[in-house]
C-alpha atoms as a PDB file:
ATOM      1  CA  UNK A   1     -11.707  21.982 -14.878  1.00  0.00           C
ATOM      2  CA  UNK A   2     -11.849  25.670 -15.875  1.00  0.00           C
ATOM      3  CA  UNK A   3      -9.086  28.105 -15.048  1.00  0.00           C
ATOM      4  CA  UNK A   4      -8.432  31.877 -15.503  1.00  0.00           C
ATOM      5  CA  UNK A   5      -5.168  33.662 -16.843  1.00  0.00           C
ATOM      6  CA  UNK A   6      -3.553  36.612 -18.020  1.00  0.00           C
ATOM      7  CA  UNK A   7      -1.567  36.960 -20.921  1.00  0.00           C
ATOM      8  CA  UNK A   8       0.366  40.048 -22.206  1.00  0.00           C
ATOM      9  CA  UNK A   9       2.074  40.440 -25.973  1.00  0.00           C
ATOM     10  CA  UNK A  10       5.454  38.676 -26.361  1.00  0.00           C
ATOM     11  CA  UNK A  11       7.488  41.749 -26.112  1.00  0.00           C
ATOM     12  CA  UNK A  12       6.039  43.125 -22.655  1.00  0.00           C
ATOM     13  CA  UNK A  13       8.991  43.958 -20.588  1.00  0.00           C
ATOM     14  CA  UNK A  14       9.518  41.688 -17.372  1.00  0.00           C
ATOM     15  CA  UNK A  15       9.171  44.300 -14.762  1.00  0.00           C
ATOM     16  CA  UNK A  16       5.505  45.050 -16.203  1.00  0.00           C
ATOM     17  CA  UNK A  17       4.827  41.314 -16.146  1.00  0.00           C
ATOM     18  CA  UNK A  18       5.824  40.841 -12.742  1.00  0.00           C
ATOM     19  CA  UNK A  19       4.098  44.270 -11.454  1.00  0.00           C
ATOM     20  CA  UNK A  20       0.985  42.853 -12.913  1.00  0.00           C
ATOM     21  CA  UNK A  21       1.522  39.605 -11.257  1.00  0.00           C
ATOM     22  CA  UNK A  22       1.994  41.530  -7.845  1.00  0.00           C
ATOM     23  CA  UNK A  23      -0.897  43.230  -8.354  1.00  0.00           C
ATOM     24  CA  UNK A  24      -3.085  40.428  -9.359  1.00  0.00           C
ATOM     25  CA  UNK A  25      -1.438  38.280  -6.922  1.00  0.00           C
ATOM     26  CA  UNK A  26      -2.373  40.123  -3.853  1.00  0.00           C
ATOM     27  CA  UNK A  27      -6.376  40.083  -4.975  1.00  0.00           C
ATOM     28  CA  UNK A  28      -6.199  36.471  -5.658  1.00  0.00           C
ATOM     29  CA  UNK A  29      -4.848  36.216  -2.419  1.00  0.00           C
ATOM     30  CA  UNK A  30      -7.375  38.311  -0.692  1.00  0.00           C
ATOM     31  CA  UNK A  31      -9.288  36.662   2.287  1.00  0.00           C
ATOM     32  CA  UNK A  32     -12.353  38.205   0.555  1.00  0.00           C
ATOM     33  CA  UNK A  33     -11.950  36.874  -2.822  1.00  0.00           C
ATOM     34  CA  UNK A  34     -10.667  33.238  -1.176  1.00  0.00           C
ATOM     35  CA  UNK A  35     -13.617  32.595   0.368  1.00  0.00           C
ATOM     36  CA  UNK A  36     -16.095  34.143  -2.540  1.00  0.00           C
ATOM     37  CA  UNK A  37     -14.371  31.580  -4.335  1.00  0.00           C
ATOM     38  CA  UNK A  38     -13.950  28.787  -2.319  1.00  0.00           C
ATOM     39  CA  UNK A  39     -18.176  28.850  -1.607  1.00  0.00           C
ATOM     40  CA  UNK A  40     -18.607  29.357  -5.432  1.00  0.00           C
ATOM     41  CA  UNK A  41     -16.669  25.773  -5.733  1.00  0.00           C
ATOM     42  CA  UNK A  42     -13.427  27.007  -7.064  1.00  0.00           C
ATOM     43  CA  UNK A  43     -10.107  27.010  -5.729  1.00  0.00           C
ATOM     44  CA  UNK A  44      -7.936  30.475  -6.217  1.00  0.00           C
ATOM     45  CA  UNK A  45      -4.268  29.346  -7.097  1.00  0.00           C
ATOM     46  CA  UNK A  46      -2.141  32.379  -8.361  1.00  0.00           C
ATOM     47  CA  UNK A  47       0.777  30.862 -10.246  1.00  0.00           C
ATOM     48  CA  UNK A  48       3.773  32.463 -11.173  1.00  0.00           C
ATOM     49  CA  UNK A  49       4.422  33.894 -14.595  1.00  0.00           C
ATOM     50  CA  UNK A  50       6.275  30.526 -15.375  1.00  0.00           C
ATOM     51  CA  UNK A  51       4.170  28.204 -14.407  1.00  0.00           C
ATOM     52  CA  UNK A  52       1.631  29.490 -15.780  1.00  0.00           C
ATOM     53  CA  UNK A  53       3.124  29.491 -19.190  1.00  0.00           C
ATOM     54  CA  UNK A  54       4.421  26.013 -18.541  1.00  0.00           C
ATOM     55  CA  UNK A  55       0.590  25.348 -17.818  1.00  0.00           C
ATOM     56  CA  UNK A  56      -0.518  26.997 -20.686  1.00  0.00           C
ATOM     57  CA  UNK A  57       2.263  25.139 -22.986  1.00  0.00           C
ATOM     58  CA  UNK A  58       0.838  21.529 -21.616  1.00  0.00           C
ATOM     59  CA  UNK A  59      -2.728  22.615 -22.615  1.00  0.00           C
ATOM     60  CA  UNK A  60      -1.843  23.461 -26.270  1.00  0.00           C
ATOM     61  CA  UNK A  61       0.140  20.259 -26.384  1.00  0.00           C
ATOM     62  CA  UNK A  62      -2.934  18.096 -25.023  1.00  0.00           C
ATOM     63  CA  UNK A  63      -5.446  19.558 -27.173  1.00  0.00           C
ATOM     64  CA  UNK A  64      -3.619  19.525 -30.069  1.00  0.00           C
ATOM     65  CA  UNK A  65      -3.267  15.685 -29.796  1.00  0.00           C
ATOM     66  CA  UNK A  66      -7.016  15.627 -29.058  1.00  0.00           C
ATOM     67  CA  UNK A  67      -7.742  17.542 -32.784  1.00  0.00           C
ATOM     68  CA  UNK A  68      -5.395  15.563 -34.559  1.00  0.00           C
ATOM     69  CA  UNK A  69      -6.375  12.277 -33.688  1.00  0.00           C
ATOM     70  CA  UNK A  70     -10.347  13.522 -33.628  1.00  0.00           C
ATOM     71  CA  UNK A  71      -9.403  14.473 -37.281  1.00  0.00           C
ATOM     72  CA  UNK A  72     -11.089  18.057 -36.097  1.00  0.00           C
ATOM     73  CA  UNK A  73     -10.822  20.115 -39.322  1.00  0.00           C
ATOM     74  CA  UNK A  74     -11.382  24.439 -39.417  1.00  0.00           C
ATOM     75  CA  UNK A  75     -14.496  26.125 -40.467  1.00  0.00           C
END
């Protein structure tokens, strides 16, 4: 699975956050970019702000289990 996503510093004040997500949103959403996407093989979803970061928190949980127990080491 591959996904797209946005992120903005820690600090960036909610009504910029969700302006952006309006924004971004409403092109996800597009019946243009839907069905660009759709025949490409992907499937637009447009999360919310939360979800996303609840999606992003799962990742970094999974993988991290995935390094430790793969022993993966830095360069």
């Amino acid at each position: 699975m591959a996904w797209n996503g946005l992120n903005a510093p820690a600090r960036t004040p909610r009504d910029v956050i969700n302006r952006v997500y309006a924004d971004v949103l409403k092109v996800v959403k597009s019946p243009e970019l839907v069905d660009r996407l759709r025949a490409e093989g992907s499937d637009p979803v447009g999360s919310t702000p939360e979800q996303y970061r609840a999606f992003l928190g799962d990742e970094i949980a999974k993988w991290a289990q995935v390094i430790k127990f793969a022993n993966v080491k830095g360069l």
